[in-house]
Protein backbone atom coordinates (compact mmCIF):
# COMPACT_ATOMS: atom_id res chain seq x y z
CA UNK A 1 -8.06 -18.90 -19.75
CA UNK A 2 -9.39 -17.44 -22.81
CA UNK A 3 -9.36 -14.05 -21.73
CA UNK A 4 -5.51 -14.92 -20.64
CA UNK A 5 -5.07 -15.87 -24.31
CA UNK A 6 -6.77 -12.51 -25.72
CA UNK A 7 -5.07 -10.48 -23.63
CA UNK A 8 -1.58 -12.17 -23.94
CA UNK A 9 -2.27 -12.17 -28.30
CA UNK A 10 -3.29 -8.71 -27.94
CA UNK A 11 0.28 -7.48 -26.12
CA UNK A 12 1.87 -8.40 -29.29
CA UNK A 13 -0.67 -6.47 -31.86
CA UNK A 14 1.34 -2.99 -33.38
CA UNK A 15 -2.63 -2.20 -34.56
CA UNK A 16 -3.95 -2.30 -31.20
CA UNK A 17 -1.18 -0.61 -29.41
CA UNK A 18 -1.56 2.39 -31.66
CA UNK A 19 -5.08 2.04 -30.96
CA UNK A 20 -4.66 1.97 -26.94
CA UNK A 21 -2.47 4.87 -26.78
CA UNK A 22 -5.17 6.99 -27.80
CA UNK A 23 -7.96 5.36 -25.67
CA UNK A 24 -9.45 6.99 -22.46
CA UNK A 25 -10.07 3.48 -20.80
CA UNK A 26 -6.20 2.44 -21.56
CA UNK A 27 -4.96 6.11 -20.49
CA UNK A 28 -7.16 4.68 -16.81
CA UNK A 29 -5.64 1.70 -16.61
CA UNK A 30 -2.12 3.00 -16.84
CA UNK A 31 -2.38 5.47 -14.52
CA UNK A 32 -3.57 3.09 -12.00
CA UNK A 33 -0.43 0.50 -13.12
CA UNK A 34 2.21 2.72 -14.30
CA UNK A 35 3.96 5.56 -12.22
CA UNK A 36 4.36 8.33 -15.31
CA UNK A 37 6.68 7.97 -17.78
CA UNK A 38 9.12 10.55 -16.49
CA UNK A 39 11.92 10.33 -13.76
CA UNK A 40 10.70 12.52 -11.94
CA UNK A 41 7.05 10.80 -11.59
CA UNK A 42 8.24 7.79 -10.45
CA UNK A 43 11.19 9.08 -7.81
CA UNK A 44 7.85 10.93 -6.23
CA UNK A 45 6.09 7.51 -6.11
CA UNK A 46 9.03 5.59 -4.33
CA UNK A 47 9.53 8.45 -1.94
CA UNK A 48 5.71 8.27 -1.22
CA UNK A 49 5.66 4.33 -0.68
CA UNK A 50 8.98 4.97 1.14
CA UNK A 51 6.97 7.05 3.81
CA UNK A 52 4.63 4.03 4.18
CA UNK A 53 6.89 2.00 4.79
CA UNK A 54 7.22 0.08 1.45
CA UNK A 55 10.46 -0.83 -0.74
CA UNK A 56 10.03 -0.41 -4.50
CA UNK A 57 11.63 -2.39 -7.52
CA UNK A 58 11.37 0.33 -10.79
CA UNK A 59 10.87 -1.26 -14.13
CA UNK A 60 12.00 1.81 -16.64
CA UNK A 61 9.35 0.18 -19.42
CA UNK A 62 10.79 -1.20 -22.77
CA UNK A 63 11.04 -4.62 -24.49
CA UNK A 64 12.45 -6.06 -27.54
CA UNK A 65 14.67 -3.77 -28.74
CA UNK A 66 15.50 -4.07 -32.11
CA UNK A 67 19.13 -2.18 -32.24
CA UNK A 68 22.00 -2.15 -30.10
CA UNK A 69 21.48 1.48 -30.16
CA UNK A 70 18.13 1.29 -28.33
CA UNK A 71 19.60 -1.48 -25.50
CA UNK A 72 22.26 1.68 -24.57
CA UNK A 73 19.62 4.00 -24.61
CA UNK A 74 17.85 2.13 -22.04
CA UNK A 75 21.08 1.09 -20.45
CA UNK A 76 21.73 4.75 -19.33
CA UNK A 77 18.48 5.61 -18.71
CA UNK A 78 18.55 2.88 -15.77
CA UNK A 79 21.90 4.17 -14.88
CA UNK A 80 20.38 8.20 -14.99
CA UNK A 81 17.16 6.58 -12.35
CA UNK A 82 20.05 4.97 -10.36
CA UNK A 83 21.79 8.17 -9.90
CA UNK A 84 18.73 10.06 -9.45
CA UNK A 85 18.07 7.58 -6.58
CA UNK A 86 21.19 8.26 -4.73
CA UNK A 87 20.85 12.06 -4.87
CA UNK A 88 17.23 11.59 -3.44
CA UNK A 89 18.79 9.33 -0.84
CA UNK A 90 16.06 6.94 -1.60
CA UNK A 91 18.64 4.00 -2.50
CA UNK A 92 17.79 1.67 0.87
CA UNK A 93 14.29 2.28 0.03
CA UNK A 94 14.53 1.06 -3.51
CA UNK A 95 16.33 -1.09 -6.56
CA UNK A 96 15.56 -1.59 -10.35
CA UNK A 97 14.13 -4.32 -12.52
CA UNK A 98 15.24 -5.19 -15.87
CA UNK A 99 13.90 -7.00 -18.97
CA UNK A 100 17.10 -8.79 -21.04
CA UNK A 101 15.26 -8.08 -23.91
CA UNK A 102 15.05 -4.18 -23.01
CA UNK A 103 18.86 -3.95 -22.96
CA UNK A 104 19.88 -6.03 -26.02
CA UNK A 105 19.26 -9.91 -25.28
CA UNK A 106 17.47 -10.24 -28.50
CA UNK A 107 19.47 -9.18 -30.59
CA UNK A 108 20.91 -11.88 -32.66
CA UNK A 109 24.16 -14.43 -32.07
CA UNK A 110 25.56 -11.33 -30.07
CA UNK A 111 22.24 -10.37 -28.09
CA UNK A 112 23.84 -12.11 -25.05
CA UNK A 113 26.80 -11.16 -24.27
CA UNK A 114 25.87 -7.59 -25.55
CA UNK A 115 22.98 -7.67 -22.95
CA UNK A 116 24.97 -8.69 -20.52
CA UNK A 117 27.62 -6.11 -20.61
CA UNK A 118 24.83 -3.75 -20.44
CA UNK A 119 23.20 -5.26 -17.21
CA UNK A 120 27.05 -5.13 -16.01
CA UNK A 121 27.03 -1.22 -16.76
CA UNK A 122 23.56 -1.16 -14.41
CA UNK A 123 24.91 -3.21 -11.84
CA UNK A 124 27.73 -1.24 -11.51
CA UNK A 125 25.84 1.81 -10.95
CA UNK A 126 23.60 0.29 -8.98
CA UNK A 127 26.82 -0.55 -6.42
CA UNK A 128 27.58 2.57 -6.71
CA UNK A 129 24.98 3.90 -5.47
CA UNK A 130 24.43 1.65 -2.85
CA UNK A 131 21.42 -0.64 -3.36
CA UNK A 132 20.98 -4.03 -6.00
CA UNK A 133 19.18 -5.04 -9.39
CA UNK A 134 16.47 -7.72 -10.07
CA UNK A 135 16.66 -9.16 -13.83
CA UNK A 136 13.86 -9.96 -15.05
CA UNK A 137 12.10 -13.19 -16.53
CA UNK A 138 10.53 -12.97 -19.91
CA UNK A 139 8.77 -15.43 -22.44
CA UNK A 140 10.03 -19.53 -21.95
CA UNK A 141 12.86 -18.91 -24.96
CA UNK A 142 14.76 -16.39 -23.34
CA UNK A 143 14.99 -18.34 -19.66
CA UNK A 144 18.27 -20.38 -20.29
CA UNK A 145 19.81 -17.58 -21.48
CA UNK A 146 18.57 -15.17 -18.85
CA UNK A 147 19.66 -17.73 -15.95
CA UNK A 148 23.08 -17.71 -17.72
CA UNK A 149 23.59 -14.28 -17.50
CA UNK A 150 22.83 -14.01 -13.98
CA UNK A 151 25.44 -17.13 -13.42
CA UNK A 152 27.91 -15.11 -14.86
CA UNK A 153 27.19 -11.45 -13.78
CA UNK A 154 27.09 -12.83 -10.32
CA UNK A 155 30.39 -13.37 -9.99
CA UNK A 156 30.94 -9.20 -9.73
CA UNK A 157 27.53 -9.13 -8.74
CA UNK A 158 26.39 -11.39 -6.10
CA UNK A 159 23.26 -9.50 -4.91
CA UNK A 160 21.76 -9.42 -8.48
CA UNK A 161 18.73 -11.08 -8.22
CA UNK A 162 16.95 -13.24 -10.65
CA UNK A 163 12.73 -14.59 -11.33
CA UNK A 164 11.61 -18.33 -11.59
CA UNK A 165 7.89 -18.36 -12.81
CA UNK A 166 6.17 -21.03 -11.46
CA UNK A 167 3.73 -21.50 -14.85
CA UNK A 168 6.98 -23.46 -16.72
CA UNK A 169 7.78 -27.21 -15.61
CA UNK A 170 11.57 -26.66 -15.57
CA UNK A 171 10.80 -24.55 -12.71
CA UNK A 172 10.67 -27.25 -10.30
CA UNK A 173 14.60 -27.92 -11.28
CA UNK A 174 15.95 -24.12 -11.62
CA UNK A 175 14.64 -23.30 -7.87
CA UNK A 176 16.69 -26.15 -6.80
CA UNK A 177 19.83 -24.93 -8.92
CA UNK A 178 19.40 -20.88 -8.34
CA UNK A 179 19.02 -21.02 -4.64
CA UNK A 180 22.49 -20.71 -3.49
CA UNK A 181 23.61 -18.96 -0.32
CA UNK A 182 22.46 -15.43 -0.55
CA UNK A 183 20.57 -15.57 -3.63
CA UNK A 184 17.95 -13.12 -4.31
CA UNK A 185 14.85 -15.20 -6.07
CA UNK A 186 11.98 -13.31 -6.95
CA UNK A 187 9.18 -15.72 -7.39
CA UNK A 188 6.14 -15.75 -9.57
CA UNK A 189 3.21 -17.10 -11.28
CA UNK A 190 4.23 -15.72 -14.93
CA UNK A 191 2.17 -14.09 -18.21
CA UNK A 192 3.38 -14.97 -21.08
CA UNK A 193 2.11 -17.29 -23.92
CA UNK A 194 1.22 -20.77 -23.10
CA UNK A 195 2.55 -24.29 -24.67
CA UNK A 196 1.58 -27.16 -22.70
CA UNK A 197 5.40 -28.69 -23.95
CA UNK A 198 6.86 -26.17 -21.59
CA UNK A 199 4.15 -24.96 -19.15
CA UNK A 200 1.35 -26.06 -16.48
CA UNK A 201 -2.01 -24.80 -17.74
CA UNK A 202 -4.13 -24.89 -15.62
CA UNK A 203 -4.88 -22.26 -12.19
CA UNK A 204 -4.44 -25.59 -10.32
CA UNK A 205 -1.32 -26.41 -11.57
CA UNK A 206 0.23 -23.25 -11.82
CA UNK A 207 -0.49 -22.50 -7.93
CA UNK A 208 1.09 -26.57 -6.79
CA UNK A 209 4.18 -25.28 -8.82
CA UNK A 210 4.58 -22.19 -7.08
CA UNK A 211 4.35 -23.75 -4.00
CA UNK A 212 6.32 -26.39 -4.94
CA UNK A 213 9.00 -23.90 -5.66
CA UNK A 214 8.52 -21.43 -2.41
CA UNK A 215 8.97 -24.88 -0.29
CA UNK A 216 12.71 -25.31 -1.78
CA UNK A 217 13.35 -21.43 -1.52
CA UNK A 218 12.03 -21.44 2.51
CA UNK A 219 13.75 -24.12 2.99
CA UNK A 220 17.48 -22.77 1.55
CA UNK A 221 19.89 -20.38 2.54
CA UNK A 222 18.68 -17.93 -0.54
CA UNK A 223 16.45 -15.14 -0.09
CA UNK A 224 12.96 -15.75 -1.18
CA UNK A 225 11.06 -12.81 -3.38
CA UNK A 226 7.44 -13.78 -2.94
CA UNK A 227 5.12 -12.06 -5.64
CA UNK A 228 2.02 -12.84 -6.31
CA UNK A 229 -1.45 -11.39 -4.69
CA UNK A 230 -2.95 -14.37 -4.12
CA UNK A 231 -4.63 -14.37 -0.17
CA UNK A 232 -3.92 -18.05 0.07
CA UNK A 233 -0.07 -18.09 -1.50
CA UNK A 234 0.69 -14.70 1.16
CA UNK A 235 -1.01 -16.90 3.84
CA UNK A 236 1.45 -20.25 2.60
CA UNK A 237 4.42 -18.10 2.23
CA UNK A 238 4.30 -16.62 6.04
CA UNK A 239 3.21 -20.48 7.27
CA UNK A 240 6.36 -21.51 5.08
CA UNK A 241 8.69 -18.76 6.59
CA UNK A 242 7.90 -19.61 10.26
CA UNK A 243 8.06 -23.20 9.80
CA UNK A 244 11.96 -22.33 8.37
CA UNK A 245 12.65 -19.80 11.30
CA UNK A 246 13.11 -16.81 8.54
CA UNK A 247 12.69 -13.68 10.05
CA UNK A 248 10.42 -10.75 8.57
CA UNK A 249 13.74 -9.56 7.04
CA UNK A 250 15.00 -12.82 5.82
CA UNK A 251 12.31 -12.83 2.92
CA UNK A 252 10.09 -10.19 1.27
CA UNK A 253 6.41 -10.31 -0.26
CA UNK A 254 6.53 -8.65 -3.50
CA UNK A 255 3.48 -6.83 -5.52
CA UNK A 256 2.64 -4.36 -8.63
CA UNK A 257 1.92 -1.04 -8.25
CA UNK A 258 -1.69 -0.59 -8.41
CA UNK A 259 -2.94 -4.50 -7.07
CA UNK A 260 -4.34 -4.76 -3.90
CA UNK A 261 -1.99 -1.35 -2.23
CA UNK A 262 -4.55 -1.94 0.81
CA UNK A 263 -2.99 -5.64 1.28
CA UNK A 264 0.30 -3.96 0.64
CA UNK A 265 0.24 -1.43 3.38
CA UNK A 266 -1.70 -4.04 5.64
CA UNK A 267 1.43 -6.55 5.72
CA UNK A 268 4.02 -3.48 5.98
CA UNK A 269 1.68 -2.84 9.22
CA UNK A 270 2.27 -5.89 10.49
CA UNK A 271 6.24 -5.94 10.21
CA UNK A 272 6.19 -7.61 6.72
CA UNK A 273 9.27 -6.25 4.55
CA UNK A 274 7.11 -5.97 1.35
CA UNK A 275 8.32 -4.23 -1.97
CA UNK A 276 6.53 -3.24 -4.84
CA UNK A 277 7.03 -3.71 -7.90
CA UNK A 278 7.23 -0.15 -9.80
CA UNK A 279 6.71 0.50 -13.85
CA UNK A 280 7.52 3.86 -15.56
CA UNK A 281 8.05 5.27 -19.17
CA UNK A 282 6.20 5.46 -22.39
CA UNK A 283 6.60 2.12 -24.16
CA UNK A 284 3.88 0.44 -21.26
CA UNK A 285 1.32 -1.62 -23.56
CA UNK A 286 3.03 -5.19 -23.40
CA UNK A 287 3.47 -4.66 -20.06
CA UNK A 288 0.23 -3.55 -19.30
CA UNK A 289 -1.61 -6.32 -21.05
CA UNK A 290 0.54 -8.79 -19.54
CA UNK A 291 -0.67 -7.76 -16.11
CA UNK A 292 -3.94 -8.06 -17.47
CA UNK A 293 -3.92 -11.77 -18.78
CA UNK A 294 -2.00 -12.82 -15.17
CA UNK A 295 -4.50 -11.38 -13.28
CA UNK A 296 -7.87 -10.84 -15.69
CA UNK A 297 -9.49 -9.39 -12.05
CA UNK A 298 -7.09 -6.13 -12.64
CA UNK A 299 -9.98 -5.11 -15.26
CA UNK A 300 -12.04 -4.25 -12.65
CA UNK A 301 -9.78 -2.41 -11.21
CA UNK A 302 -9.59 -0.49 -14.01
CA UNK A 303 -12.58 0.65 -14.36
CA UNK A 304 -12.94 1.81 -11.42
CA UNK A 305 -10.10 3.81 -11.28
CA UNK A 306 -11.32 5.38 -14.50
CA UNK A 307 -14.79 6.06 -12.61
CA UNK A 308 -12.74 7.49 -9.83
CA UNK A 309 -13.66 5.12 -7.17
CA UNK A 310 -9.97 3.32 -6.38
């Protein structure tokens, strides 16, 4: 837990950012966790997990933007990846992830509704070119409005998917209230900051929430995102799926690129419809330490992709 805390205190640190972009073990880890930071980079990754018969969700990095100006910017770079998609005819085999934050949520009394014109732009594109969108979940302040913007953008929309993380209490109520007929629910442990007003924090707790959650999901007529890469929640989520009569399609195990691709591949073997969970771009720090502090084990990793033993 105090690693967690380093790592998630760190994410926000402008002096250490400048400091990782120039470090050999960062440049390591990211190309373990990050496909490039080009288009180009990361349409070769999805067509290579698309062989193996994997599904991919592609995060174009970015968070917090501080001007409108910035949120279009990113805006039409997810609409450039959608198109780029389609002409690659990789649009079955993949979708997009995006942070609220990225495309103008933060943004003062007018973050919201600017943000969610700008998701609107996405999702359009992504109809267009024939596959969905996954909006992301970011730190406890931003959930009500997030959930709100899905509420409304679903009405056009009603594929676009939305995250619960299982570390906040209010979880418990939102995966009762999100899990509509049809509704894609991606859900998750969570890494961001910890206040024991809003969150479980403890392992123990964390892991009884998420199943918790994944019980109400199984057991509705929404479609259930499973990500995490925990042995015992995949083994729980497959028990939960029979027990409901969901078919391999009727659900999907979801993971980051880089964690555990043996267990990725090994489930795809075995009929699993499994998707992972794809970052690109240049702004990956936050994300990357993030990652970290949910899963401290991903160090390790690390260094041995750095040693070239992955």
């Amino acid at each position: 837990m105090v690693l967690r805390q380093a790592l998630l205190s760190a994410s926000g640190s402008r002096r250490l950012r400048a400091f990782a972009a120039n470090s050999p073990f960062a440049r390591g880890v990211v190309d373990r966790f990050v496909a490039g930071e080009e288009v180009d980079t990361v349409i070769a990754v999805v067509a290579s997990l698309a062989q193996e018969g994997l599904f991919a969700s592609v995060d174009h990095l970015g968070e917090d933007t501080t001007h409108p100006r910035q949120a279009a910017q990113i805006t039409e770079a997810y609409i450039g990846l959608l198109r780029r998609l389609s002409e690659e005819g990789l649009s079955s085999a993949a979708e997009v992830s995006v942070k609220p934050s990225a495309v103008g949520l933060g943004l003062g009394a007018d973050g919201e509704e600017l943000a969610t014109a700008n998701v609107a732009r996405i999702c359009a594109a992504a109809r267009e070119a024939g596959t969905t969108v996954t909006l992301d979940m970011e730190g406890p302040e931003s959930v009500s409005a997030t959930l709100r913007m899905v509420r409304v953008l679903r009405a056009d929309f009603p594929w676009l998917g939305c995250v619960l993380q299982s570390y906040l209490r209010r979880t418990d109520d939102d995966a009762v209230a999100m899990a509509t007929p049809g509704a894609r629910i991606r859900l998750c442990k969570g890494a961001y900051a910890l206040d024991p007003a809003v969150a479980h924090t403890s392992h123990r707790e964390v892991d009884a929430a998420f199943v918790r959650a994944l019980r109400t999901l199984m057991q509705s007529s929404a479609f259930p995102m499973v990500a995490t890469h925990d042995p015992r929640l995949i083994e729980i989520a497959g028990t939960l799926a029979a027990l409901n009569r969901r078919s391999a399609d009727d659900f999907e195990y979801q993971m980051l690129y880089g964690a555990r691709p043996e267990e990725q591949r090994r489930l795809a073997g075995m009929g699993a419809r499994v998707r992972v969970y794809v970052p690109y771009g240049r702004d990956w720090y936050g994300y990357l330490l993030r990652r970290l502090a949910e899963r401290p084990a991903n160090l390790v990793f690390a260094a041995r992709a750095i040693a070239g033993r992955r």
